[in-house]
N, C-alpha and C. Protein backbone atom coordinates (compact mmCIF):
# COMPACT_ATOMS: atom_id res chain seq x y z
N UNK A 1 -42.77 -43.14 26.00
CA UNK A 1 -41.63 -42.59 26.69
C UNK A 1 -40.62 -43.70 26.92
N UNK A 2 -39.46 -43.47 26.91
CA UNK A 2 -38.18 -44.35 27.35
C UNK A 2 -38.18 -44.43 28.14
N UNK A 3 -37.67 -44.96 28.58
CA UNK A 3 -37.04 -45.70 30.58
C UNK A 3 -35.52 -45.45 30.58
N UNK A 4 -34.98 -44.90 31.38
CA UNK A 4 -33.49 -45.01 31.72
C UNK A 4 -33.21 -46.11 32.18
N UNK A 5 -32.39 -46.92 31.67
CA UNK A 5 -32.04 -48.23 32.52
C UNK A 5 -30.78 -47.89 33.32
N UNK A 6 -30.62 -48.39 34.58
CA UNK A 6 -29.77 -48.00 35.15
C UNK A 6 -28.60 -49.27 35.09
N UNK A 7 -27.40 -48.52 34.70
CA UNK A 7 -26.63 -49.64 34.43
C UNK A 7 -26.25 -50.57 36.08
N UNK A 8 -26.12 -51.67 35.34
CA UNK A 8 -26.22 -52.86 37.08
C UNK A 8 -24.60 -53.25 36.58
N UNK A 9 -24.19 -53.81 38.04
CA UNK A 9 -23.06 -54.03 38.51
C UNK A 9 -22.73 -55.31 37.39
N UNK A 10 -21.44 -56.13 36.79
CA UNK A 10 -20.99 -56.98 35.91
C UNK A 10 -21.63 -57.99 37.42
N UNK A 11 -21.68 -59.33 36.80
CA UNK A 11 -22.15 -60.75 37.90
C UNK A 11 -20.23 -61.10 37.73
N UNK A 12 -20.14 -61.56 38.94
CA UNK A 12 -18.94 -62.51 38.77
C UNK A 12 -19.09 -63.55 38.51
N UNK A 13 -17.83 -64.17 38.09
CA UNK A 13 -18.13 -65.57 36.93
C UNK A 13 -18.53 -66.38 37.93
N UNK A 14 -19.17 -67.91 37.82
CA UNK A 14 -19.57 -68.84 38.78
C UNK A 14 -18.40 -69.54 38.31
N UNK A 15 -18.42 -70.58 39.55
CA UNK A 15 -17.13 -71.41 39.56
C UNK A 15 -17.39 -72.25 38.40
N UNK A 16 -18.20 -72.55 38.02
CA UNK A 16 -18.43 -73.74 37.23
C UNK A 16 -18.32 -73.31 35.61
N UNK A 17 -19.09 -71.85 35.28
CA UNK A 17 -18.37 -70.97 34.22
C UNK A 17 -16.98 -70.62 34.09
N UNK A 18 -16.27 -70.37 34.79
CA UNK A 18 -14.97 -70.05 35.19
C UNK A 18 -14.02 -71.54 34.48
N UNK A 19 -14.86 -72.62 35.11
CA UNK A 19 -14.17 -73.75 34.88
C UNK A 19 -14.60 -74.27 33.48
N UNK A 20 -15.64 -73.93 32.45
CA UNK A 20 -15.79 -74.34 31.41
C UNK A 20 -14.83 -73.02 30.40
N UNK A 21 -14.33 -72.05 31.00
CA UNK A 21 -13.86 -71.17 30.68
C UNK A 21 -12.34 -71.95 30.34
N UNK A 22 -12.00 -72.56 31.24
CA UNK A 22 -10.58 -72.95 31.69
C UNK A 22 -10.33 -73.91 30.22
N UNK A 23 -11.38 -75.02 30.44
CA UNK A 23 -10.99 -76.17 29.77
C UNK A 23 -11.01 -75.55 27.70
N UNK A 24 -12.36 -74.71 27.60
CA UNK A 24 -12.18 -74.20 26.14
C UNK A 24 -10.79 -73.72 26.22
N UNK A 25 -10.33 -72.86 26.68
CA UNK A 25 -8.99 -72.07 26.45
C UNK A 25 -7.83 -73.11 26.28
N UNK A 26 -7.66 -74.31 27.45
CA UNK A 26 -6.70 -75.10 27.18
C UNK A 26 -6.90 -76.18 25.62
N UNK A 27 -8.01 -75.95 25.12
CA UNK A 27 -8.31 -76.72 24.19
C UNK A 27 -7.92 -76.04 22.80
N UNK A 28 -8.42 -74.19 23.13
CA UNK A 28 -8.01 -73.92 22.02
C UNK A 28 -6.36 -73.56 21.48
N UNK A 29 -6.10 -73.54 22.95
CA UNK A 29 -4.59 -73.53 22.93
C UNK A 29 -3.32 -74.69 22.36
N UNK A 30 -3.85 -75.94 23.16
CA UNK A 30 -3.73 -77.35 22.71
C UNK A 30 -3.92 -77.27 21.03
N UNK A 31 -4.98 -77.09 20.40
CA UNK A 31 -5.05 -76.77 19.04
C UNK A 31 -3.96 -76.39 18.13
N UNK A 32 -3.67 -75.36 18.99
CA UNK A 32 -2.42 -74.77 18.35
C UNK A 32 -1.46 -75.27 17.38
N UNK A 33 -1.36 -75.81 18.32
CA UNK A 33 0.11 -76.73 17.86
C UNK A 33 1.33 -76.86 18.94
N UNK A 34 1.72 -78.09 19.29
CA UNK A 34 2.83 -77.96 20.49
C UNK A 34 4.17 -77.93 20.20
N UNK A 35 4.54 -76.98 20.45
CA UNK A 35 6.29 -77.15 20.48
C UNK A 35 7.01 -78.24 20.41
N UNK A 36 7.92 -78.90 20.18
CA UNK A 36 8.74 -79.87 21.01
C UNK A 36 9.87 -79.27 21.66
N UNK A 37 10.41 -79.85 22.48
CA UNK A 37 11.39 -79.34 23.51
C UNK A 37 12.24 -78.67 22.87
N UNK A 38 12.84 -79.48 22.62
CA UNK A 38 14.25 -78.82 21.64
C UNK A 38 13.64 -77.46 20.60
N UNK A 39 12.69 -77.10 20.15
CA UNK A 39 12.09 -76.04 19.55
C UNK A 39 11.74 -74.49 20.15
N UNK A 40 11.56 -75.44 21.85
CA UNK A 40 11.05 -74.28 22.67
C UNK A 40 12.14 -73.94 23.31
N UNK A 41 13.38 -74.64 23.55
CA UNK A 41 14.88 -74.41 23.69
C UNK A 41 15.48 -73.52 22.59
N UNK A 42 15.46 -74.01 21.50
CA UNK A 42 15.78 -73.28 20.62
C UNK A 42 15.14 -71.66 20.84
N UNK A 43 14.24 -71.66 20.55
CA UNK A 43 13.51 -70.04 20.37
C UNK A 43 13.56 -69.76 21.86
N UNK A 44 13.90 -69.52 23.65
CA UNK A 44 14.57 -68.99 24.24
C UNK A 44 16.00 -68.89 24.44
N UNK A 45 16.80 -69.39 23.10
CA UNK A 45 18.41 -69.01 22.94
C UNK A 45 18.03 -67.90 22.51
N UNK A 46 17.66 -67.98 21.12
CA UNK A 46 17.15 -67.14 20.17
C UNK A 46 16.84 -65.42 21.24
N UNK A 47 15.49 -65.72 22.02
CA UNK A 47 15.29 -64.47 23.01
C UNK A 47 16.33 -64.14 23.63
N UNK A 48 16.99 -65.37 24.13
CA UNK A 48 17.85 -64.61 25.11
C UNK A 48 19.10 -63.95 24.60
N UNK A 49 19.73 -64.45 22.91
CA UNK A 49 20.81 -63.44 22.60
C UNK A 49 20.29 -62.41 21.88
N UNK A 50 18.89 -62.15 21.41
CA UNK A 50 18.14 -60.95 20.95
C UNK A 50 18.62 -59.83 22.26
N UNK A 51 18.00 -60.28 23.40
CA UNK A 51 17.57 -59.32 24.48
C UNK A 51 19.66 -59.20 24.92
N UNK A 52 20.44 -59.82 24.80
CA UNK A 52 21.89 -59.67 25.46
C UNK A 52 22.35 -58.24 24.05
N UNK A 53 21.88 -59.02 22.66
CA UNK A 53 22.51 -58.21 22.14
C UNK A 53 21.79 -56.43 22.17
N UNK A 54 20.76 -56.55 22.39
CA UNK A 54 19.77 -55.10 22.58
C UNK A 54 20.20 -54.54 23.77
N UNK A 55 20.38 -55.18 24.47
CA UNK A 55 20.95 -54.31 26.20
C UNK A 55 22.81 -54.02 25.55
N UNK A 56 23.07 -54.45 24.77
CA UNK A 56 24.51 -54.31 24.61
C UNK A 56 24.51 -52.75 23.61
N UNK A 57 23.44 -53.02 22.71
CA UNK A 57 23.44 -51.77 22.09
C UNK A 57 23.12 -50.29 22.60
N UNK A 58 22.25 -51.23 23.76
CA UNK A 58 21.63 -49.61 24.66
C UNK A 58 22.52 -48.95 25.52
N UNK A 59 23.27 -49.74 26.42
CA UNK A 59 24.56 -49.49 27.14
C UNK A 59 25.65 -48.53 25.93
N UNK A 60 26.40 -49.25 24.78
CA UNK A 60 26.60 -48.47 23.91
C UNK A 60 26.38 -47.36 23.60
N UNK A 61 24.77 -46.92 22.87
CA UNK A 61 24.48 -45.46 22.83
C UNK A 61 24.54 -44.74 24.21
N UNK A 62 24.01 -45.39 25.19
CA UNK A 62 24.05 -44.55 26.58
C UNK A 62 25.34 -43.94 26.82
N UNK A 63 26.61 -44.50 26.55
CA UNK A 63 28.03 -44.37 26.67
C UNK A 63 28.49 -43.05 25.72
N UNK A 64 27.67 -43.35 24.90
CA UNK A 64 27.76 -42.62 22.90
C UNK A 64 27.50 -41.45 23.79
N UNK A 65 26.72 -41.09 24.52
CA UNK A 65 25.62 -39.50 24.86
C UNK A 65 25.90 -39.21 26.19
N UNK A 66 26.76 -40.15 27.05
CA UNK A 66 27.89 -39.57 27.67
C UNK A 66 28.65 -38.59 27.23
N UNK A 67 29.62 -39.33 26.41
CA UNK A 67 30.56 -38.55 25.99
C UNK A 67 30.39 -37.58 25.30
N UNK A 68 29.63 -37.43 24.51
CA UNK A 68 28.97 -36.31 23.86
C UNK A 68 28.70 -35.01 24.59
N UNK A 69 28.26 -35.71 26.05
CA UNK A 69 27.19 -34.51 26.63
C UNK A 69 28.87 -34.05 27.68
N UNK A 70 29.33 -35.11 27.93
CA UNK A 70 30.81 -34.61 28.96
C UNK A 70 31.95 -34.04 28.35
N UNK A 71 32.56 -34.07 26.82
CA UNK A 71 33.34 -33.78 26.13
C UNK A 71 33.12 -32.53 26.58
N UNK A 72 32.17 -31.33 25.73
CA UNK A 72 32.42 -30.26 25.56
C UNK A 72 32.56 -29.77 27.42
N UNK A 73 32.26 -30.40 28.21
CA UNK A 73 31.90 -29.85 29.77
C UNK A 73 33.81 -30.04 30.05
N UNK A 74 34.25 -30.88 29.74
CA UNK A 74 35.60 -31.11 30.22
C UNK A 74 36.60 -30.47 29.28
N UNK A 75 36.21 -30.19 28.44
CA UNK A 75 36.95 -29.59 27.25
C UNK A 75 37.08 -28.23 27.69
N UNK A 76 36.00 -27.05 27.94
CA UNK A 76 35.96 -26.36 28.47
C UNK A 76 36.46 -26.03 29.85
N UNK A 77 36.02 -27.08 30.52
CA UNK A 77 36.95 -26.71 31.89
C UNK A 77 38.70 -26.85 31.73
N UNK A 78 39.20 -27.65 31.15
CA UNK A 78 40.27 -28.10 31.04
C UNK A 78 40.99 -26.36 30.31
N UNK A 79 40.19 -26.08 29.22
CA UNK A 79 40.47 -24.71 28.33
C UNK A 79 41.04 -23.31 29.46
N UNK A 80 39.78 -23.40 30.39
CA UNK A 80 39.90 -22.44 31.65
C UNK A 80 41.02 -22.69 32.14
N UNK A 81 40.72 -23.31 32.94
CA UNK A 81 42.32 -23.60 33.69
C UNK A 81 43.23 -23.64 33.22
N UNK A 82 43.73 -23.62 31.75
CA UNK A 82 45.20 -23.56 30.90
C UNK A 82 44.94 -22.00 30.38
N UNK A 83 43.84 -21.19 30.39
CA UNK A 83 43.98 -19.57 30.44
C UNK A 83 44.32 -19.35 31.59
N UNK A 84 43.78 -19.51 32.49
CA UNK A 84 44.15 -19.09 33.82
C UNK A 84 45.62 -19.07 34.36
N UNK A 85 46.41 -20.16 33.94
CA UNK A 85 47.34 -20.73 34.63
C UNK A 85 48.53 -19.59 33.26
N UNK A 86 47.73 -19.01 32.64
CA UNK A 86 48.45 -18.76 31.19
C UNK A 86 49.14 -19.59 30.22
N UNK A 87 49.07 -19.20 29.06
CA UNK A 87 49.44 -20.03 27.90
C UNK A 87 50.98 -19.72 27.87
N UNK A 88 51.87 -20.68 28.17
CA UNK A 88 53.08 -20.49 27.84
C UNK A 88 53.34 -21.07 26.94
């Protein structure tokens, strides 16, 4: 016959795991390869006129579907009120 094992609670990490945790990660990171300044300057220009020019485009369409959605609303009202007032 089988046994149900009953699933047990995760252990929290010990400080000392935690801390051999720390140093692999900065190592494999270090590995990597490091930037130099001017590189890591460079590529947040780079982000930052990506993200200016994407908020510029979104503002844009948002404006685009304004007018779209307010044209025919003002067009129409404007129509009324020049029946109303009669077409001379």
């Amino acid at each position: 016959m089988s046994q149900i094992v009953a699933a047990t609670p995760r252990k929290l990490v010990s400080g000392r795991t935690s801390l051999l945790l720390m140093f692999a990660t900065a190592a494999v990171v270090s590995a990597t390869g490091v930037m130099a300044a001017g590189e890591v300057a460079t590529a947040i220009t780079d982000l930052q006129t990506q993200t200016i020019t994407n908020i510029g485009l979104v503002v844009t369409a948002a404006f685009a579907v304004l007018v779209v959605s307010l044209v025919p609303d003002i067009g129409l009202g404007l129509a009324k009120k020049w029946i109303k007032k009669g077409a001379s």
